[in-house]
PDB file of N, CA and C in Angstrom:
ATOM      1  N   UNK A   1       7.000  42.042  48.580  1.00  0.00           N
ATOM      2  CA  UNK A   1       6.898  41.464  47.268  1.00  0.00           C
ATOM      3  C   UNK A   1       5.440  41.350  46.845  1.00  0.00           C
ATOM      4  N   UNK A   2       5.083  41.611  45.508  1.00  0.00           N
ATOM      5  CA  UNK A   2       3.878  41.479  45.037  1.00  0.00           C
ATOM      6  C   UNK A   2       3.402  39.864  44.683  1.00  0.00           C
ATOM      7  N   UNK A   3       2.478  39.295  45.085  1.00  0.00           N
ATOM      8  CA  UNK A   3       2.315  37.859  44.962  1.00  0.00           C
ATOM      9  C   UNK A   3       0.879  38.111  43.831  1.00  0.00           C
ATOM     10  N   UNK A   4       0.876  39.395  42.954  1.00  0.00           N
ATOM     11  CA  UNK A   4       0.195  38.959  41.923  1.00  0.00           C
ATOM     12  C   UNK A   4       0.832  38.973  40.729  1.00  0.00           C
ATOM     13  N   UNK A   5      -0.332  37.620  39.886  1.00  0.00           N
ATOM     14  CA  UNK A   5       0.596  37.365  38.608  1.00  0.00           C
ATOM     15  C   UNK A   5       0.453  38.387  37.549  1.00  0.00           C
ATOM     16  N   UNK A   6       1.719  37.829  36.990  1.00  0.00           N
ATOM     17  CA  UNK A   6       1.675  39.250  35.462  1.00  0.00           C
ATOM     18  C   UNK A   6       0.607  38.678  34.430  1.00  0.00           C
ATOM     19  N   UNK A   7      -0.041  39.219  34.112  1.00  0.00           N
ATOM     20  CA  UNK A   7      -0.884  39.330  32.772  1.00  0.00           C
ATOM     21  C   UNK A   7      -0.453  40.009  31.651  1.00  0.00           C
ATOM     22  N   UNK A   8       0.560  38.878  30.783  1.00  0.00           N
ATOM     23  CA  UNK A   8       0.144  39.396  29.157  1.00  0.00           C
ATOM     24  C   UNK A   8      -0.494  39.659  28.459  1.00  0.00           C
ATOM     25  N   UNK A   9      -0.720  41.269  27.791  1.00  0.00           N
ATOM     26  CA  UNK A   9      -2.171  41.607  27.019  1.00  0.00           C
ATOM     27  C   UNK A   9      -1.300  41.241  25.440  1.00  0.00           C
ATOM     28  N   UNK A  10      -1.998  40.450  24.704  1.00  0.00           N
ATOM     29  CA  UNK A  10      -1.860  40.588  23.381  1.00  0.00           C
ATOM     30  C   UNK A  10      -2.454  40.773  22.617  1.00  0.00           C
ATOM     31  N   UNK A  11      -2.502  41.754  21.799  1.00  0.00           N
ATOM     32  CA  UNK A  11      -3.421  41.986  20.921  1.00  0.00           C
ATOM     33  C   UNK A  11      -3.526  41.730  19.067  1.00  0.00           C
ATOM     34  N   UNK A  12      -4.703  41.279  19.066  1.00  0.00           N
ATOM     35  CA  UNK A  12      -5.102  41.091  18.157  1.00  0.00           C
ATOM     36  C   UNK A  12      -4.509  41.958  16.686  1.00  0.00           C
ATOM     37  N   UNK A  13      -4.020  41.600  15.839  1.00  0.00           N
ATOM     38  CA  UNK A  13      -4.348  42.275  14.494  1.00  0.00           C
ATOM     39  C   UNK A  13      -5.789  42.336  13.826  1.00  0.00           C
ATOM     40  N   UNK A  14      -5.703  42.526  12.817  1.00  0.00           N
ATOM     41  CA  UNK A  14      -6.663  42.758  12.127  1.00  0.00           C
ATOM     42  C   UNK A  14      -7.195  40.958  11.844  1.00  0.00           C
ATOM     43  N   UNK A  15      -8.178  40.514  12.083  1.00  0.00           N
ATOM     44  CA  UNK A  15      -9.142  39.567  11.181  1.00  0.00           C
ATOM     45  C   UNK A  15      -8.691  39.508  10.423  1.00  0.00           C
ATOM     46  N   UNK A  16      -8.000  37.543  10.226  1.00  0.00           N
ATOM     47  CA  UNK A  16      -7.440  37.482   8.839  1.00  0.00           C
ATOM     48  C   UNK A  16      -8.793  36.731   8.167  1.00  0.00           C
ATOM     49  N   UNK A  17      -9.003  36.931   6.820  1.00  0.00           N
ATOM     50  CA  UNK A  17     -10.332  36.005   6.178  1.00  0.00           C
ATOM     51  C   UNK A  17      -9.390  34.696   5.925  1.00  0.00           C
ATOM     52  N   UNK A  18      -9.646  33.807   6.647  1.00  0.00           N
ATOM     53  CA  UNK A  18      -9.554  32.459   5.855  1.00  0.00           C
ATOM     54  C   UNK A  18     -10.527  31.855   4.773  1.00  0.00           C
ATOM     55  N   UNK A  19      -9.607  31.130   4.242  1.00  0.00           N
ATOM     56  CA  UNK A  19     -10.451  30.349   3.113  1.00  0.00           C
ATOM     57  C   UNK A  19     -11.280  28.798   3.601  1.00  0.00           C
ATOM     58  N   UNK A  20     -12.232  28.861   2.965  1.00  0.00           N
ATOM     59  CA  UNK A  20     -12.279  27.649   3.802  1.00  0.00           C
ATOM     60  C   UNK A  20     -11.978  26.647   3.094  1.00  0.00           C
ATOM     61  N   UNK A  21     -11.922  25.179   3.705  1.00  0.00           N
ATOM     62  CA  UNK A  21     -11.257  24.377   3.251  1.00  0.00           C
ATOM     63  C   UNK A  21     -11.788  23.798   2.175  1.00  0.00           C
ATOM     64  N   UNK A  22     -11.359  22.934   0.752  1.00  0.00           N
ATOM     65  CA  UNK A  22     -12.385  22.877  -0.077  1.00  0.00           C
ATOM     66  C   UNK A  22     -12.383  21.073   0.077  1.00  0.00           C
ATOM     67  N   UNK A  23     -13.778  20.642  -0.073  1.00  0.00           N
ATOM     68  CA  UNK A  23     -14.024  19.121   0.416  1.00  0.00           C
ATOM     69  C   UNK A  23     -13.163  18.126  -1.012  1.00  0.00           C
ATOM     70  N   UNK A  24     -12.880  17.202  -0.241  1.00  0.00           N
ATOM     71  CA  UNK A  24     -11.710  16.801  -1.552  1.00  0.00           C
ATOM     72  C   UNK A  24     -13.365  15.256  -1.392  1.00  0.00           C
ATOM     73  N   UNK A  25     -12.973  14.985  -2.662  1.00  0.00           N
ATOM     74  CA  UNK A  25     -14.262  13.803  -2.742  1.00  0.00           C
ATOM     75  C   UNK A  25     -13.518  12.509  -2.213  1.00  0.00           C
ATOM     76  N   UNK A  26     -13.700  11.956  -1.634  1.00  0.00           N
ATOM     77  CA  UNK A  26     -13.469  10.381  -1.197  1.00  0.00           C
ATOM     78  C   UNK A  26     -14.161   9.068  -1.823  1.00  0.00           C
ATOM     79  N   UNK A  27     -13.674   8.439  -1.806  1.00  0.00           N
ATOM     80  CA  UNK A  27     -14.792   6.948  -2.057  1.00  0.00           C
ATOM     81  C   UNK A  27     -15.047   6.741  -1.003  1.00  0.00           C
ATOM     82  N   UNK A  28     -16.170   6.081  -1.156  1.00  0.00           N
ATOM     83  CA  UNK A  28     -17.272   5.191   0.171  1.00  0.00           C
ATOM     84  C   UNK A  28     -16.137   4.287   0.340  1.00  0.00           C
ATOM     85  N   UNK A  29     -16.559   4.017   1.776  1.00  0.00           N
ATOM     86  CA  UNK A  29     -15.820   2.966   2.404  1.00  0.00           C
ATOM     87  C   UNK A  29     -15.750   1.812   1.278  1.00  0.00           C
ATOM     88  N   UNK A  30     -16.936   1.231   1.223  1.00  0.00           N
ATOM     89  CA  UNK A  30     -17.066   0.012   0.437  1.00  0.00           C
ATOM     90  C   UNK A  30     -16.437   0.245  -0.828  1.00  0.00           C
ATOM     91  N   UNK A  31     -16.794   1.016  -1.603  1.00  0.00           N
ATOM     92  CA  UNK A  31     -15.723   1.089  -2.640  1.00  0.00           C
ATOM     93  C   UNK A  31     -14.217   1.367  -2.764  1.00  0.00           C
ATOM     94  N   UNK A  32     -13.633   1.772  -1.610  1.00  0.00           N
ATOM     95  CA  UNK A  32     -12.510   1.854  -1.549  1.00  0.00           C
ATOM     96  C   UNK A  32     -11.822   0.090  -0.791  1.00  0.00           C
ATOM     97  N   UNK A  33     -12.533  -0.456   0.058  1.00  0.00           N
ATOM     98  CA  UNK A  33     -12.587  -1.879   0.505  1.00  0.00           C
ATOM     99  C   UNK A  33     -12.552  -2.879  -0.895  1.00  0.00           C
ATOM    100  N   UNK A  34     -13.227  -2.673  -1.741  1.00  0.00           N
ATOM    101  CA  UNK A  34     -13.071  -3.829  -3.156  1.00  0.00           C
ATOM    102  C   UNK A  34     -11.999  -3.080  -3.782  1.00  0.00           C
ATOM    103  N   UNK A  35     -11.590  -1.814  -4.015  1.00  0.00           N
ATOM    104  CA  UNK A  35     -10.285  -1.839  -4.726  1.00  0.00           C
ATOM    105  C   UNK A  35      -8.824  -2.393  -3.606  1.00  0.00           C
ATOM    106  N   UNK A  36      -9.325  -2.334  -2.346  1.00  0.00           N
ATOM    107  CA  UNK A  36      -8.175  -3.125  -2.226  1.00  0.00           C
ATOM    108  C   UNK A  36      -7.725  -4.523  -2.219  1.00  0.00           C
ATOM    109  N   UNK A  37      -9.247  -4.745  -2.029  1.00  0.00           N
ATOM    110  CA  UNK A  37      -9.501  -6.345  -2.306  1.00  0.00           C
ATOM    111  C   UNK A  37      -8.881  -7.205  -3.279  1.00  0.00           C
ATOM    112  N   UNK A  38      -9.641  -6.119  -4.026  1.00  0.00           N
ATOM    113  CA  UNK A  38      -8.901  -6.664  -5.607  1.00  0.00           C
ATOM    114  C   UNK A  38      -7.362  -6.713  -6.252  1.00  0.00           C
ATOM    115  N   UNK A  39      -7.144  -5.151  -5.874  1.00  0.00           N
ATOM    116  CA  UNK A  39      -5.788  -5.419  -5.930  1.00  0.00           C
ATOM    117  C   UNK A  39      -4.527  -6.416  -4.542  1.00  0.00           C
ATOM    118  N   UNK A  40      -5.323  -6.598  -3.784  1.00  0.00           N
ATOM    119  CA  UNK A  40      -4.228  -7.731  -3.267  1.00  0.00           C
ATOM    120  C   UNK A  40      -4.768  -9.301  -3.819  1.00  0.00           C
ATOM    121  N   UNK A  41      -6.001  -9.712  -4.542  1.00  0.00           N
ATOM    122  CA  UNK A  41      -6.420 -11.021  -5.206  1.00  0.00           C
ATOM    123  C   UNK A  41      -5.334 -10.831  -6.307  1.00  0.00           C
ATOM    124  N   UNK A  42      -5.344  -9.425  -6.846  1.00  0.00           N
ATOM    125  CA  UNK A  42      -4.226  -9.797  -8.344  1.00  0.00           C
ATOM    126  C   UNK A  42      -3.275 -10.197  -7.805  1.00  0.00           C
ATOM    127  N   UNK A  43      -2.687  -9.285  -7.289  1.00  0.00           N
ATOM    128  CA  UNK A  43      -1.117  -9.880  -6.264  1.00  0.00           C
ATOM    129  C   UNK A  43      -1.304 -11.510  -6.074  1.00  0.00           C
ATOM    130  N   UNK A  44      -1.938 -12.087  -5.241  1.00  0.00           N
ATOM    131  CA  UNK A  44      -2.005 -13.254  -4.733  1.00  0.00           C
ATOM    132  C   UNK A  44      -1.952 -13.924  -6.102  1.00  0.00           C
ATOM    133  N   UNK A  45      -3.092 -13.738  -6.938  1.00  0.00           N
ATOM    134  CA  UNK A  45      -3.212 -14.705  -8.076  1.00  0.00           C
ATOM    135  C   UNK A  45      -1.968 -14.828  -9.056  1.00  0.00           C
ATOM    136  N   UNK A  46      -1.359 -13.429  -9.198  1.00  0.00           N
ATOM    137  CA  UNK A  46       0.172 -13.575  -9.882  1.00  0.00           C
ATOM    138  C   UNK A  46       1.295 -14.008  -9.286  1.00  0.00           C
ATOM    139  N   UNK A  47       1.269 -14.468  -8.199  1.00  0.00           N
ATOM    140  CA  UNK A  47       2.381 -15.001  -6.746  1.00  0.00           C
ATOM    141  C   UNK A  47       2.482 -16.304  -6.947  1.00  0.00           C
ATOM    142  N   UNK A  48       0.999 -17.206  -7.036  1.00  0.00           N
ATOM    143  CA  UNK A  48       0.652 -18.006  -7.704  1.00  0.00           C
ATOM    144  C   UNK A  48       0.437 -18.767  -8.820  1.00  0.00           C
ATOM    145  N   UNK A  49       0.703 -17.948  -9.963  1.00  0.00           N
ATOM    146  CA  UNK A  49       1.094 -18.280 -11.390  1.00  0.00           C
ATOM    147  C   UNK A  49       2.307 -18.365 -11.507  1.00  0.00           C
ATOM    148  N   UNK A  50       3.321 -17.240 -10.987  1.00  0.00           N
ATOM    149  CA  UNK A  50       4.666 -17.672 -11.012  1.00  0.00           C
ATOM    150  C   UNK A  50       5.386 -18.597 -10.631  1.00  0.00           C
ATOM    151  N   UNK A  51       4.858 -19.098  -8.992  1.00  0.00           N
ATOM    152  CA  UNK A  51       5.193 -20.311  -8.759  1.00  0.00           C
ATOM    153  C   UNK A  51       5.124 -20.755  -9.099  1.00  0.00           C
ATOM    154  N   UNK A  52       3.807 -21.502  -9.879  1.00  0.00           N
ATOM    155  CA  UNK A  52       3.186 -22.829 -10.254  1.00  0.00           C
ATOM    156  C   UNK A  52       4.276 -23.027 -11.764  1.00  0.00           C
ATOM    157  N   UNK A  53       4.675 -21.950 -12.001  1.00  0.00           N
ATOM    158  CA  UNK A  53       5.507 -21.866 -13.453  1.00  0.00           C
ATOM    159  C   UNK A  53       7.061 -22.545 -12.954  1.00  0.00           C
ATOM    160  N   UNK A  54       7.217 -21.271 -11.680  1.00  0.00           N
ATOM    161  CA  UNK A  54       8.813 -22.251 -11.499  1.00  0.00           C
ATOM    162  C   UNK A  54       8.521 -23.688 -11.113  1.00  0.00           C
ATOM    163  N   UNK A  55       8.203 -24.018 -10.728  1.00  0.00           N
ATOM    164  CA  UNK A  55       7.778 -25.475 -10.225  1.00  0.00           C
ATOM    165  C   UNK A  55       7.613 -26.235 -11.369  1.00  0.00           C
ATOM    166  N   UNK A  56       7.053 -25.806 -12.210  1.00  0.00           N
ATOM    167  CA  UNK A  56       6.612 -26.724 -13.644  1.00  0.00           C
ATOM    168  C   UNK A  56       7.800 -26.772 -14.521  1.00  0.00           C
ATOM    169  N   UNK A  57       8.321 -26.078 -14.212  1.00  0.00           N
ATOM    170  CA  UNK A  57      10.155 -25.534 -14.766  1.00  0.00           C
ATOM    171  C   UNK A  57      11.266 -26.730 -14.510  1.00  0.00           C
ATOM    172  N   UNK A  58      11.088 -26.577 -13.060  1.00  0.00           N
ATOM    173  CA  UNK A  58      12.227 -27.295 -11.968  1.00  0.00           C
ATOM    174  C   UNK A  58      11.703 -28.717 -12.215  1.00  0.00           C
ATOM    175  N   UNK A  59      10.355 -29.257 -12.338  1.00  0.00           N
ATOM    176  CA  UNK A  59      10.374 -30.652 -12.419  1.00  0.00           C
ATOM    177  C   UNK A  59      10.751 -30.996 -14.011  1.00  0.00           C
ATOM    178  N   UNK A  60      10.587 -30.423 -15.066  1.00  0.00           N
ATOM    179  CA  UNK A  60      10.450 -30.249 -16.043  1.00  0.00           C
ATOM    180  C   UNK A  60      12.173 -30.362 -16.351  1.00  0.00           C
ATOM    181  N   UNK A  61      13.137 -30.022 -15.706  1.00  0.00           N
ATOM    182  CA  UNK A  61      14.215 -29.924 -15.899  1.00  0.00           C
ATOM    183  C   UNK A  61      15.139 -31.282 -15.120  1.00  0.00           C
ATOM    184  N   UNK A  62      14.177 -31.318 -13.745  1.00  0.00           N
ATOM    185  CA  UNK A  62      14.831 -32.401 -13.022  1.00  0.00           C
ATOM    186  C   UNK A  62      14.697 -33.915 -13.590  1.00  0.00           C
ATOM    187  N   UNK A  63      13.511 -34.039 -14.224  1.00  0.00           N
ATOM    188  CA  UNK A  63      12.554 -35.394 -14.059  1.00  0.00           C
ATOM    189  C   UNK A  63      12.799 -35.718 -15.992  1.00  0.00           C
ATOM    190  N   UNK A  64      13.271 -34.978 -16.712  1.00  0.00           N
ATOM    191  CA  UNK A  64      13.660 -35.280 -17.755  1.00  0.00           C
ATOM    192  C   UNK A  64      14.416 -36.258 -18.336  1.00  0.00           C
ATOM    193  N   UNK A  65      14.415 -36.936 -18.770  1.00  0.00           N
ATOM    194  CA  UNK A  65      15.839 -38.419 -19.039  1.00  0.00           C
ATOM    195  C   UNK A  65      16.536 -37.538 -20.230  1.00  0.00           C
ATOM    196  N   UNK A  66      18.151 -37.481 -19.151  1.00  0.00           N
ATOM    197  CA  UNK A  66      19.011 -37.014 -20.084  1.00  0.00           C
ATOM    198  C   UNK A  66      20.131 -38.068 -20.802  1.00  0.00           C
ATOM    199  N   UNK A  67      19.941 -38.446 -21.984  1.00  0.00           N
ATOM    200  CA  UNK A  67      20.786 -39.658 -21.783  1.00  0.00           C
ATOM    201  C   UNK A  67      22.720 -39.506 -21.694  1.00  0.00           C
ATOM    202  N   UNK A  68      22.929 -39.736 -21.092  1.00  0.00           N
ATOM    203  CA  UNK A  68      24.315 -40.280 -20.750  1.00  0.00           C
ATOM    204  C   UNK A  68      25.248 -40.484 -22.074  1.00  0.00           C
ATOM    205  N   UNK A  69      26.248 -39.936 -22.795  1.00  0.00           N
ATOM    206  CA  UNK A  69      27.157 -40.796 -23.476  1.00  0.00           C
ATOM    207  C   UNK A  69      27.652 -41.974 -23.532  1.00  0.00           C
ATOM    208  N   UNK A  70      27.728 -42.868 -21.610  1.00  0.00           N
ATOM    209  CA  UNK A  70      27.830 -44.333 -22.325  1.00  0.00           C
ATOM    210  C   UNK A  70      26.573 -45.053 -22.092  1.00  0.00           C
ATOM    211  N   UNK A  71      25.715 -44.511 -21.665  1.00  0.00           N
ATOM    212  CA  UNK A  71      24.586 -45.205 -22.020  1.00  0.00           C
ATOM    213  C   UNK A  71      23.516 -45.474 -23.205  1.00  0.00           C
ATOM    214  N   UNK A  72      23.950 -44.531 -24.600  1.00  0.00           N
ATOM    215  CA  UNK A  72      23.707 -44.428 -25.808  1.00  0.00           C
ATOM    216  C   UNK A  72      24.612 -45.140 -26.590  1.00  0.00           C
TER     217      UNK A  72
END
């Protein structure tokens, strides 16, 4: 038995030209860091207005004197 290994020759086609890749522009760290900043402060700050609304709602509804028919 032969105890040498087989060698696959493969050959090449022709050189394909690639393109090269084209640089896509990014933001700087830091500027991409304050837009997210910002957009999770809006979030937070509108999370916060809504509440403060239901809340102003719910006492507004609870804490009201409704008068009674036999108490009028």
């Amino acid at each position: 038995m032969s105890n040498k290994a087989k060698i696959k020759v493969i050959k090449k086609n022709e050189v394909k030209v690639t393109q090269e890749p084209q640089m896509v522009e990014t933001q700087p760290k830091r500027e991409a860091a304050r837009a997210v900043v910002s957009t999770v402060t809006n979030w937070v700050s509108d999370f916060q207005t809504r509440k403060r609304d239901e809340t102003k709602a719910a006492f507004e509804r609870f804490l009201t004197p409704n008068p009674r028919p036999s108490e009028s």
